[in-house]
Protein backbone atom coordinates (compact mmCIF):
# COMPACT_ATOMS: atom_id res chain seq x y z
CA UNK A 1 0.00 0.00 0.00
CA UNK A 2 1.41 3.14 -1.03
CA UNK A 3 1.46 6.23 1.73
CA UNK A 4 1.41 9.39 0.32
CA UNK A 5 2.26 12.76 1.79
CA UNK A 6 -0.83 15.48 1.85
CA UNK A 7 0.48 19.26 1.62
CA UNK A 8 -2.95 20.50 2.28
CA UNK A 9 -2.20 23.65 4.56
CA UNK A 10 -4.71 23.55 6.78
CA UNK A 11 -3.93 20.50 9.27
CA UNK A 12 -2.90 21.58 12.25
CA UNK A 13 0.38 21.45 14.55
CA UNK A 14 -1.95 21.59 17.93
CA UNK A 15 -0.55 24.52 19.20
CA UNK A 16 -2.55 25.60 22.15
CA UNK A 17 -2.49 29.00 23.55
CA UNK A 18 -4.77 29.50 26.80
CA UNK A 19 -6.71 32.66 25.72
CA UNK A 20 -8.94 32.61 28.91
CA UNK A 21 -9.60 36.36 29.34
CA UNK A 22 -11.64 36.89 32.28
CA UNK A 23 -15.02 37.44 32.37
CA UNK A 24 -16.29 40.20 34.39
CA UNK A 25 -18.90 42.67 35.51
CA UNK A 26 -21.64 40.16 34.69
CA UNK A 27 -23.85 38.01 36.38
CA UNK A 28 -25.89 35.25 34.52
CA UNK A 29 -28.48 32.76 35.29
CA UNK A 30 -27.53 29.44 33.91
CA UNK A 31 -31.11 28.63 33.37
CA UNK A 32 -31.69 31.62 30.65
CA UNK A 33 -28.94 30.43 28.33
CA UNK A 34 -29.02 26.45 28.92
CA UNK A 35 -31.32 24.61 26.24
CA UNK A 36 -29.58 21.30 27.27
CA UNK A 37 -27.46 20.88 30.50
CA UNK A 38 -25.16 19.64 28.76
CA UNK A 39 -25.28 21.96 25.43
CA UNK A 40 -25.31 25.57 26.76
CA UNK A 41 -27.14 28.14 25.06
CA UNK A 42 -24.55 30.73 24.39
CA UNK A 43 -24.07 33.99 22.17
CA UNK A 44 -21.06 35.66 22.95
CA UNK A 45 -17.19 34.62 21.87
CA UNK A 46 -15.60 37.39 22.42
CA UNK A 47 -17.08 40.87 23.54
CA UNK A 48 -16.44 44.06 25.83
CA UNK A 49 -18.41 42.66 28.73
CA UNK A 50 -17.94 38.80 28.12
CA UNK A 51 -14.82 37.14 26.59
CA UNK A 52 -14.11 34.27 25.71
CA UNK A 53 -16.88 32.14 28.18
CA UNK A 54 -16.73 28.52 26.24
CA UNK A 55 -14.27 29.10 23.91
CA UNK A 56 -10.92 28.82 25.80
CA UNK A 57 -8.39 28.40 23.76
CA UNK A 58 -7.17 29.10 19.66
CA UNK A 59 -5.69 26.68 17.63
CA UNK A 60 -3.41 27.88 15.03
CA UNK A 61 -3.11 26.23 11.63
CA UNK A 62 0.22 24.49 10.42
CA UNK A 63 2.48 27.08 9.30
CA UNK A 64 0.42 30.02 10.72
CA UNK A 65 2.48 32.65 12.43
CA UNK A 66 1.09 31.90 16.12
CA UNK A 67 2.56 35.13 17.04
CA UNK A 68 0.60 37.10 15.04
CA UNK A 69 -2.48 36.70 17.66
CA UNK A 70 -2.64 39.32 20.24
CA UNK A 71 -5.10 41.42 22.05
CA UNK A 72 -5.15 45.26 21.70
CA UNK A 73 -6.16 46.66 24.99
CA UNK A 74 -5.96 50.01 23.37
CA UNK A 75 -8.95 50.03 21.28
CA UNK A 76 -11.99 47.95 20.16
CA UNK A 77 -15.06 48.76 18.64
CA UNK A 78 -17.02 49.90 21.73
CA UNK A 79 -14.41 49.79 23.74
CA UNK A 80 -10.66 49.82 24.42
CA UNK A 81 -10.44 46.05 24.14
CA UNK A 82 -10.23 44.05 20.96
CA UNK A 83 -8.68 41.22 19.00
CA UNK A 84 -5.45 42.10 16.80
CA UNK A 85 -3.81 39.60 14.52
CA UNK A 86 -0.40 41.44 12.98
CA UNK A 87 -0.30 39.55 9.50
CA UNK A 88 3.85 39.36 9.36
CA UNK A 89 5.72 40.29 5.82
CA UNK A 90 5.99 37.96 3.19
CA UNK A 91 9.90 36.95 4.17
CA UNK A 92 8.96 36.40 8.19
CA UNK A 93 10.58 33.53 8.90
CA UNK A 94 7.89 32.09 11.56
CA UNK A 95 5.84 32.30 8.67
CA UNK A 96 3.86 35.05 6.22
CA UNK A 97 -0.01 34.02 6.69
CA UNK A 98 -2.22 33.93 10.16
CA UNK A 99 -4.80 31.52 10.38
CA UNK A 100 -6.58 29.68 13.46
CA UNK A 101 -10.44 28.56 15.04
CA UNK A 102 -11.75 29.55 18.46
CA UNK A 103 -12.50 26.62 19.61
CA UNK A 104 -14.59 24.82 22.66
CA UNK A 105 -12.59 22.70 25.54
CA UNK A 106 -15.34 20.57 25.99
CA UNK A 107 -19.13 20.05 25.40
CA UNK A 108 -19.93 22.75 22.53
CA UNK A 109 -23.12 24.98 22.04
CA UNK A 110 -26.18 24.73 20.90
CA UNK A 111 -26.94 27.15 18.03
CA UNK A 112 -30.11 26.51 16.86
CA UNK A 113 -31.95 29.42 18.19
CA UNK A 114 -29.93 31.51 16.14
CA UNK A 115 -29.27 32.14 12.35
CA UNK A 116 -25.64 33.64 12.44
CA UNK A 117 -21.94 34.28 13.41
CA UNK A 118 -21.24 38.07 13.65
CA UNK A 119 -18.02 40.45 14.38
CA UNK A 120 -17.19 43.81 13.51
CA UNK A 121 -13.54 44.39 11.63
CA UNK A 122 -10.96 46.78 10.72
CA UNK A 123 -7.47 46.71 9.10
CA UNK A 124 -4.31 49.17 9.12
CA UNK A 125 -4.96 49.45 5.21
CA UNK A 126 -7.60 48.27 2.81
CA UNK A 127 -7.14 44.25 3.00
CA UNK A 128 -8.86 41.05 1.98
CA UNK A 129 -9.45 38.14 4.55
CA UNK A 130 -9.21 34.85 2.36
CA UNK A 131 -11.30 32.82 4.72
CA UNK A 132 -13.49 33.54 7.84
CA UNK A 133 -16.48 31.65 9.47
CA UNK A 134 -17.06 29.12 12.05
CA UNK A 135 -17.36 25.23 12.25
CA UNK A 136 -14.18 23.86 12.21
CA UNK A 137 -13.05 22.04 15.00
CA UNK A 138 -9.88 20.03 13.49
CA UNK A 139 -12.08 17.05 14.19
CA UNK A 140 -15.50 16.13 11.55
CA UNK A 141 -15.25 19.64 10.76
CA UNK A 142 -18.82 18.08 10.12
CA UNK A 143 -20.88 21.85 9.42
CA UNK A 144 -18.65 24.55 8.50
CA UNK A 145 -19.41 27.87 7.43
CA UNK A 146 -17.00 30.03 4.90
CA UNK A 147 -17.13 33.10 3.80
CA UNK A 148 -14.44 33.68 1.16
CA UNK A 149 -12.26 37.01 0.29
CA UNK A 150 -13.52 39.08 2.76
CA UNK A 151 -12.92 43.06 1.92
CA UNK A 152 -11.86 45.08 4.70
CA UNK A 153 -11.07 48.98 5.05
CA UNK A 154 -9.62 51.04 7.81
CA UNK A 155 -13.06 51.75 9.48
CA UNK A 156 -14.86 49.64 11.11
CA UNK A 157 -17.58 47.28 9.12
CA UNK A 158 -20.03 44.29 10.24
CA UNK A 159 -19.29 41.25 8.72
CA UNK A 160 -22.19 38.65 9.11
CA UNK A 161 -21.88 34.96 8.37
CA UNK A 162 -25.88 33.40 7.78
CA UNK A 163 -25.81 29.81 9.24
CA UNK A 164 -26.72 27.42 6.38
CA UNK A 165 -28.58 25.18 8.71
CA UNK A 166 -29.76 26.22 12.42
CA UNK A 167 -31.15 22.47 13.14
CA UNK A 168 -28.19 21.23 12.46
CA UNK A 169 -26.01 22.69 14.90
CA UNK A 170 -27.17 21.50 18.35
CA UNK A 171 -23.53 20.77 19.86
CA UNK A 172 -20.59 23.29 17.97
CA UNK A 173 -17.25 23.53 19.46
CA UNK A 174 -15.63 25.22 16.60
CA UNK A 175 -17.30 28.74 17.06
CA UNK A 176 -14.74 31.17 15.22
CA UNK A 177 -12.01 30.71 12.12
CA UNK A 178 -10.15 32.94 10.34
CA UNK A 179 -7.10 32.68 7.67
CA UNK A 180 -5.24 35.52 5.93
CA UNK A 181 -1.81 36.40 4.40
CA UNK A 182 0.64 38.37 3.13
CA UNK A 183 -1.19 40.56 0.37
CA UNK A 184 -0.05 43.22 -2.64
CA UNK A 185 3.20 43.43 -4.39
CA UNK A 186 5.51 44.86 -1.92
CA UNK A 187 4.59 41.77 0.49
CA UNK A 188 4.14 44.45 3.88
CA UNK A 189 3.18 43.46 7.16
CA UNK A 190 -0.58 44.54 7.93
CA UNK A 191 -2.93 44.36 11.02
CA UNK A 192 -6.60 43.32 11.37
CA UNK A 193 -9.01 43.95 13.67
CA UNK A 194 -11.73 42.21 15.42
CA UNK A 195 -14.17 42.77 18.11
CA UNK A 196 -17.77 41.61 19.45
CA UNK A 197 -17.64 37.92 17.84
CA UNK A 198 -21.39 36.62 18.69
CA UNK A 199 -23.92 34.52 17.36
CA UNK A 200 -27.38 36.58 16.29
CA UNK A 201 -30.83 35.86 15.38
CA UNK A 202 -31.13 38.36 12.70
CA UNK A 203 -35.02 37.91 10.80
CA UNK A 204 -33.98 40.14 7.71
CA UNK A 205 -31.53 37.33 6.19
CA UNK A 206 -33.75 35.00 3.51
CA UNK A 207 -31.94 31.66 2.86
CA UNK A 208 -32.25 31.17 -1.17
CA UNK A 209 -30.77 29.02 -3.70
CA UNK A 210 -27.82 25.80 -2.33
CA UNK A 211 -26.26 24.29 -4.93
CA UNK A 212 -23.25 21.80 -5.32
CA UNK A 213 -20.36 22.09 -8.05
CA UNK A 214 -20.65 25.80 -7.44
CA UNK A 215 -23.76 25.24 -9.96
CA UNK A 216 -22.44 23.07 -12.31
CA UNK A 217 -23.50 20.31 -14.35
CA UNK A 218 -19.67 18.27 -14.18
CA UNK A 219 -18.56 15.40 -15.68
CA UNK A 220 -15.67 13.19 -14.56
CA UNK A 221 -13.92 10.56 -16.44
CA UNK A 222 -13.20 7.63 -13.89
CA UNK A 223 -12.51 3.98 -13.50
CA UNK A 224 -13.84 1.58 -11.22
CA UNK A 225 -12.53 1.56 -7.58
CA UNK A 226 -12.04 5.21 -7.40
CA UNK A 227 -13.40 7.28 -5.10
CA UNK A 228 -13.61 11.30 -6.49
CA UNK A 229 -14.91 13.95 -4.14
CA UNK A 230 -18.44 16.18 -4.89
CA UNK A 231 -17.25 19.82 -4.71
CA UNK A 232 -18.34 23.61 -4.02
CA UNK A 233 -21.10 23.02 -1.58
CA UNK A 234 -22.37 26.24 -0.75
CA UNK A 235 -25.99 28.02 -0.43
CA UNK A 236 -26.86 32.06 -1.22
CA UNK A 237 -28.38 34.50 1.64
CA UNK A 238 -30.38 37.82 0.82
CA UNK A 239 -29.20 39.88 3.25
CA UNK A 240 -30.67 42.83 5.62
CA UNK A 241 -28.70 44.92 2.79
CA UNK A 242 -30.64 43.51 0.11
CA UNK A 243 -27.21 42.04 -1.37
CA UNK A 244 -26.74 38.36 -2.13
CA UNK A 245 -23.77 36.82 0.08
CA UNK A 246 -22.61 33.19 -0.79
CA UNK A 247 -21.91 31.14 1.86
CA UNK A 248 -19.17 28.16 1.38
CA UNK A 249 -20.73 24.73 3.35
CA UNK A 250 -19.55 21.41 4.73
CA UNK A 251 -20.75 19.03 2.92
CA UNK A 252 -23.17 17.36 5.86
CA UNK A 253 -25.12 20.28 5.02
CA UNK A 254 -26.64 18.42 2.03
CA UNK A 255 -27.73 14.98 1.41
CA UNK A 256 -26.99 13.42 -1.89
CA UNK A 257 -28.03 10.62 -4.23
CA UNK A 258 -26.86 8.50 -7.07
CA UNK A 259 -28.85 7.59 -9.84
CA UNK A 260 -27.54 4.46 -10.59
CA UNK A 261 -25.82 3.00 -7.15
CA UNK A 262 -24.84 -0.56 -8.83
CA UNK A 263 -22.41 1.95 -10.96
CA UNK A 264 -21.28 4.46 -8.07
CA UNK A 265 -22.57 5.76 -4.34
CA UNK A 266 -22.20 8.47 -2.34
CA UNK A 267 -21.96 8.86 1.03
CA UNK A 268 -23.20 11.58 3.38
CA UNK A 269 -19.53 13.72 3.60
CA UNK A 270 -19.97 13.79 -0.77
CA UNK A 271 -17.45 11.14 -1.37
CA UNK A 272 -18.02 9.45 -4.42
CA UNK A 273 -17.41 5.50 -4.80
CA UNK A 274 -16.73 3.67 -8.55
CA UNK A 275 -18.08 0.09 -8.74
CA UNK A 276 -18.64 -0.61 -12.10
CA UNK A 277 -18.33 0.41 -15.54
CA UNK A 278 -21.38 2.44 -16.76
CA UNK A 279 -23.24 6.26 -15.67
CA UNK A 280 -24.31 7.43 -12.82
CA UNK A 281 -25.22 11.36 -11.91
CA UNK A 282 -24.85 12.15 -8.49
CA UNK A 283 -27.74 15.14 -7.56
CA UNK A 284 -28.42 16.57 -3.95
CA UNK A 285 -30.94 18.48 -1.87
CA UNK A 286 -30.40 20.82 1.00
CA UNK A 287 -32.92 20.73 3.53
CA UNK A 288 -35.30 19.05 1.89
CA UNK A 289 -34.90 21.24 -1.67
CA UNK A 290 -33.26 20.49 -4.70
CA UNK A 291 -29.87 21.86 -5.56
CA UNK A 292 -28.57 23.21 -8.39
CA UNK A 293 -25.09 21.30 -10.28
CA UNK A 294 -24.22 17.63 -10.67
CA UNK A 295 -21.60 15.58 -11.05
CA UNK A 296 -21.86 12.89 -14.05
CA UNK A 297 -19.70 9.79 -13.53
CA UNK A 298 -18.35 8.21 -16.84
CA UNK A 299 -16.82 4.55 -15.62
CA UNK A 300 -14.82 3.25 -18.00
CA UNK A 301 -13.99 0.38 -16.27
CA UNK A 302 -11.04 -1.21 -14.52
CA UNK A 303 -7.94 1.10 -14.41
CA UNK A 304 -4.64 -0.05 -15.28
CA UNK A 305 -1.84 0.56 -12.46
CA UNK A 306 1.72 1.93 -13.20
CA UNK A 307 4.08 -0.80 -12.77
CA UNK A 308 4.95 -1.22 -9.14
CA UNK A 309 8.16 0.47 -8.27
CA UNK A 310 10.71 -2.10 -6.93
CA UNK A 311 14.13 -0.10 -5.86
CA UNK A 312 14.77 -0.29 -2.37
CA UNK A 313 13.44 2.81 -0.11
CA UNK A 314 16.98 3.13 1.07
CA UNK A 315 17.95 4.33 -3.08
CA UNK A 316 15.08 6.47 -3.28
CA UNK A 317 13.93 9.78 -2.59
CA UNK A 318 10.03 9.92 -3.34
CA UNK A 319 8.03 13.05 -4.52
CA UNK A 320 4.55 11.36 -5.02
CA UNK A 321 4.37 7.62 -4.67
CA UNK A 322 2.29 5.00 -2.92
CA UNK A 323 5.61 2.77 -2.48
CA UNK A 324 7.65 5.20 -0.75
CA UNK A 325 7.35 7.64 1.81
CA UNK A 326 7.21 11.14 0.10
CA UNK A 327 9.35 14.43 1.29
CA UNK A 328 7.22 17.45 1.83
CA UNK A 329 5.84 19.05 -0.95
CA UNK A 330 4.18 22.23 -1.28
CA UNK A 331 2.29 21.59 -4.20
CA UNK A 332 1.71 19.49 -7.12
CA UNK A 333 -0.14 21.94 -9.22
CA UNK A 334 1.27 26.07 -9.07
CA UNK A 335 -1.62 27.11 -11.13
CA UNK A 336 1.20 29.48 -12.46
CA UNK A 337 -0.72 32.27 -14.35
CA UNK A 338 -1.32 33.87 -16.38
CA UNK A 339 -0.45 31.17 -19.03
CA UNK A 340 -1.14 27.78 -17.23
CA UNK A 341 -4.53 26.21 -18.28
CA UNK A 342 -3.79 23.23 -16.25
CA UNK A 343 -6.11 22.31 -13.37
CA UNK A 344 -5.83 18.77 -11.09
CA UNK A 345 -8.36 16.34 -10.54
CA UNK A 346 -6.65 13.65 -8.49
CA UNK A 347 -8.07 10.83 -7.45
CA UNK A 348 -7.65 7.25 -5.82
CA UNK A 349 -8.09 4.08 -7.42
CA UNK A 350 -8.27 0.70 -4.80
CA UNK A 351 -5.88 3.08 -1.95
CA UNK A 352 -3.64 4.23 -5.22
CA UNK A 353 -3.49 7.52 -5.74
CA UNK A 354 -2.87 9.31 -9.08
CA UNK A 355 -2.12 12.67 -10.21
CA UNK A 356 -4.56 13.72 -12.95
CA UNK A 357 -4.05 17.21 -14.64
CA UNK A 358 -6.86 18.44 -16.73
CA UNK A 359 -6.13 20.99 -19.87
CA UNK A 360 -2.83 19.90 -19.65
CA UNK A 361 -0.25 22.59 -20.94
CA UNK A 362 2.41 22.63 -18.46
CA UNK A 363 2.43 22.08 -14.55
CA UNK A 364 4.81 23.38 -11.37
CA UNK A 365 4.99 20.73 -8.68
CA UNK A 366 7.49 22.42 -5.76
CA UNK A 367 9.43 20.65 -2.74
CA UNK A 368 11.29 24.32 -1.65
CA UNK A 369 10.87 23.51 2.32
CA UNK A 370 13.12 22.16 2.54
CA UNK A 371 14.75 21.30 -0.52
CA UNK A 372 16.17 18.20 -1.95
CA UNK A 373 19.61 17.26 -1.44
CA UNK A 374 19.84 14.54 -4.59
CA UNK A 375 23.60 14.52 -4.86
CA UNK A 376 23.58 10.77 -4.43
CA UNK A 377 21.03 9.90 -6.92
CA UNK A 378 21.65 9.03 -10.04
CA UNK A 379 18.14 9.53 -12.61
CA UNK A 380 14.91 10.68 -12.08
CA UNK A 381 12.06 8.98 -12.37
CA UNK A 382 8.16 9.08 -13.20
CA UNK A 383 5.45 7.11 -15.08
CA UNK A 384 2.80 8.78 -17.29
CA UNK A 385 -0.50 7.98 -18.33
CA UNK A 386 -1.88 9.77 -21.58
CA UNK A 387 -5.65 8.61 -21.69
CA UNK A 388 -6.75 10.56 -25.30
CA UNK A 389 -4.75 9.78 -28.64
CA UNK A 390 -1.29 11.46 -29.18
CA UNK A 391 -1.36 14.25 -31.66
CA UNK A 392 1.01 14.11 -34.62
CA UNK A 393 4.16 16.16 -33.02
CA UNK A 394 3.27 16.02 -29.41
CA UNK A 395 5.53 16.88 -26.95
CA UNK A 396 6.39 16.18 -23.13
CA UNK A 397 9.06 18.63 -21.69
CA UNK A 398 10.33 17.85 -17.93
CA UNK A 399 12.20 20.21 -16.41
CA UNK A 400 13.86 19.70 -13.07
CA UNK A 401 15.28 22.74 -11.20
CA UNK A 402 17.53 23.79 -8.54
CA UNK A 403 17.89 26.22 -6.36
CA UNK A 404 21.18 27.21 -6.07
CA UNK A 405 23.63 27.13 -3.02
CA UNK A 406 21.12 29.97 -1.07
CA UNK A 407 17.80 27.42 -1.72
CA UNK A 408 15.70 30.21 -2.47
CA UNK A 409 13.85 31.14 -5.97
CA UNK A 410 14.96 33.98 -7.96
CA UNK A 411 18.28 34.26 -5.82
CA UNK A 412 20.14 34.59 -8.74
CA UNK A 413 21.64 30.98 -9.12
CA UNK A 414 18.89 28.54 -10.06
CA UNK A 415 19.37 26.10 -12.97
CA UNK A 416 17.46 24.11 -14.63
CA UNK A 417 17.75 21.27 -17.48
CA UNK A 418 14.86 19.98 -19.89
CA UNK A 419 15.08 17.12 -21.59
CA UNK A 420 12.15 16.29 -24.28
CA UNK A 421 10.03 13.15 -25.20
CA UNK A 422 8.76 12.49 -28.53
CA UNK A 423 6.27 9.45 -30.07
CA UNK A 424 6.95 6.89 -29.94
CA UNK A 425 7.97 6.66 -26.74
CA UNK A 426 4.84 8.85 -25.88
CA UNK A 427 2.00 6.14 -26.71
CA UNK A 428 -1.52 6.63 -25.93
CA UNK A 429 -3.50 4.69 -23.24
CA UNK A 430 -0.04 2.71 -21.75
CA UNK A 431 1.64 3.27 -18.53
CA UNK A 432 4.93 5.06 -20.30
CA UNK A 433 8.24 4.83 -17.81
CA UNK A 434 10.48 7.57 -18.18
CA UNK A 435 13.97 7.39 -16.54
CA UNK A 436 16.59 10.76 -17.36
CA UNK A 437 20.26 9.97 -15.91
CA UNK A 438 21.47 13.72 -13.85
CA UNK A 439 24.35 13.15 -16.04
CA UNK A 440 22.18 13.51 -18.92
CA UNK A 441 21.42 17.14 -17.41
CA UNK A 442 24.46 19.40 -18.35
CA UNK A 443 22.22 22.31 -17.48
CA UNK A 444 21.61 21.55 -14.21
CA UNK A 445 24.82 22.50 -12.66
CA UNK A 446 23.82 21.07 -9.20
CA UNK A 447 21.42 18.95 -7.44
CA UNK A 448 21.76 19.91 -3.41
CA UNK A 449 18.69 22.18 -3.43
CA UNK A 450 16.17 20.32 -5.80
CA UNK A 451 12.70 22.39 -5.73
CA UNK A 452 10.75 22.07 -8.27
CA UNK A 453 9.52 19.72 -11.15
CA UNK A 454 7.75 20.71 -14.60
CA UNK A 455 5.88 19.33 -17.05
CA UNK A 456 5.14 21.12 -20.07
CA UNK A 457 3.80 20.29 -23.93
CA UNK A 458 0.52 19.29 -23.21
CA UNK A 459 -2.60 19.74 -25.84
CA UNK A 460 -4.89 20.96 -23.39
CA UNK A 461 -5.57 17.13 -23.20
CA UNK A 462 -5.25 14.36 -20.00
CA UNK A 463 -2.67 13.44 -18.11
CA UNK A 464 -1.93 10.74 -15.52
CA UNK A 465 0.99 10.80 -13.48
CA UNK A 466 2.22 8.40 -10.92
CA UNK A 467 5.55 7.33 -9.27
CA UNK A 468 7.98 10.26 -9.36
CA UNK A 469 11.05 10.39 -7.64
CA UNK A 470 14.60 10.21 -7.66
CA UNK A 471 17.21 7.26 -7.15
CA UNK A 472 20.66 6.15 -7.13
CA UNK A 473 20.94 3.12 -10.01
């Protein structure tokens, strides 16, 4: 079984900080706010007059800046108290983005007498936050809320986040996320803002269209024993400003169906599960309506593997392989614009998984932290899948890069070699090894810091990819 490495960036390092600010100057009677003993009826998260009550600690993300939490006992926006997170510069080297959930120690809340999260912002200069909402609790992350790209100005603004599904949320320990970076050219340090985090029952928001696929009626060519993931769950809000606000949703939010289940199922977190060759369009409904988008299976069948790698782990140094265990990686797909077309749509045949890249034209994948010290391999390796017909004069470019002796992009040593495959050693739907000796790479005048890997030459065709790494022969 292979076990590859995920470079997802939001799984978390566990970093606890005890935020425990102490409530004050009010008195409370447990029986107002408890709809279950054991799930408390609670608004506030953080405010002037109660903070924090429930929601004890923050969890940062991996790689977020945990410094860059603090509170401002300066100002607020009632008061002289508030929430600051200090996004660091793009070269910090405790990291450039801040990200983390408020989160319960304990038995959570029960929502369901109210309709949504609320806080009032600011920023030092006119900012986007990429992601803010609540749900997450690094566990099921079971009903999540997201708002995306967030615009926020010097004054302060309300930001209001509509719960997609009150009933749902009877015990929530993730009450409060948040993740933003380094933003603009220059790459400056900025600071946000954030006071009187609460949950609201506001009657002027009217819930309106969910949909899955972000509204889209998609199709995926697959193979039987995959399992392929239904994607952009979200629902639409009119809200008290008569604007339409989209609202990003876990996926237990909906309930979904397969037309034909003796071809694929779904189950109730939207995975999607290949038996057999044929169709099958998966549909959903969100509280009892119909949703808008699809996703079309097209089984062709039984998938054929890349031939099972057989060097010894101890010769090997694995980028993205099943056989091996993989360095980090930051990504397999850049999305390098403005000229990449390429997009990824991975998936996992019988605990195999395969890179797939869509409107193929070229792809980044990057390993920059840290690097990779090959100096005692000998080739590189990887084994490609091309599922459509080869064109007359098609190409496949790969490009491996180095750093230079600082490790760093840009820094004014990098090299690079690319060495170029032609038919017929490019054959159409075949497994096609391709081994390149370093000593068949003049270009690449070292190999301590190795970073990054491209493809390029693609049609705007398929591409499977399995198996890449580098040995010593």
């Amino acid at each position: 079984m292979k076990n590859k490495t995920s470079t997802n960036y939001y799984f978390v390092t566990q970093i606890l900080i005890a935020f425990l600010l102490v409530f004050s100057s009010c008195e409370r009677d447990i029986s107002e706010d408890a709809v279950e003993a054991t799930y408390p009826r609670i608004a506030d998260i953080f405010t002037d007059n109660f903070v924090g009550m429930g929601a004890d600690f923050i969890k940062f993300y991996e790689g977020s800046n945990f410094e860059s939490f603090t509170i401002d006992r300066t100002q607020g926006y009632q008061s002289n108290t508030s929430i600051k997170i200090n996004v660091p510069n793009a070269s910090n080297p405790n990291g450039n983005y801040a990200g983390g959930i408020f989160m319960i120690d304990g038995v959570g809340r029960n929502l369901t007498g109210f309709n949504a999260l609320t806080l009032w912002v600011k920023a030092s200069r006119g900012v986007t936050i990429d992601q803010i909402g609540f749900g997450e609790d690094f566990g099921e992350n079971k009903y999540m809320a997201t708002l995306l790209n967030v615009d926020v100005d010097t004054g302060w603004s309300k930001v209001i986040i509509p719960f997609p599904d009150p009933s749902k949320l009877t015990n929530e320990r993730g009450v409060f996320r948040y993740a933003l970076g380094t933003q603009g050219t220059s790459g400056e340090a900025y600071s946000l803002w954030i006071d009187e985090i609460k949950f609201e029952k506001i009657e002027t928001i009217l819930q309106m269209q969910s949909s899955i696929e972000a509204g889209n009626n998609t199709e995926i060519n697959t193979y039987q024993g995959t399992t392929n993931q239904v994607r952009g769950m979200q629902t639409v809000f009119n809200m008290p400003n008569a604007t339409n606000l989209v609202v990003m949703c876990s996926p237990s939010y909906f309930e979904f169906v397969s037309s034909n289940p003796s071809i694929a199922t779904v189950n109730s977190t939207g995975s999607i599960s290949t038996l057999n060759q044929g169709i099958a369009v998966i549909t959903a409904s969100f509280n009892g309506n119909e949703t808008v988008g699809s996703v079309t299976i097209n089984s062709l069948g039984a998938f054929s593997f890349a031939p099972t790698p057989t060097r010894p782990s101890s010769q090997v140094i694995s980028i993205f392989s099943n056989a091996y265990p993989n360095v980090p990686v930051n990504y397999f797909n850049g999305y390098w614009a403005p000229w990449q077309t390429t997009l990824s749509a991975d998936f996992t045949v019988n605990n195999d998984n395969i890179l797939h890249y869509t409107i193929f034209n070229f792809v980044g994948i990057e390993f920059s932290n840290p690097t990779v010290n090959a100096t005692n391999m000998t080739h590189f390796h990887a084994d490609f899948y091309f599922p459509g017909p080869i064109a007359p004069g098609r190409e496949l470019r790969i490009i491996i890069v180095d750093f230079g002796a600082n490790g760093v992009f840009g820094g004014g040593d990098d090299t690079r070699h690319s060495t170029t495959f032609l038919a017929p050693t490019l054959v159409s739907q075949n497994w096609v090894s391709i081994d390149i000796p370093f000593s068949a790479m003049p270009n690449l005048q070292s190999r301590s810091n190795l970073a990054q890997i491209i493809f390029e030459g693609g049609d705007n065709s398929s591409l499977y990819v399995d198996n890449i790494y580098f040995y010593n022969n």
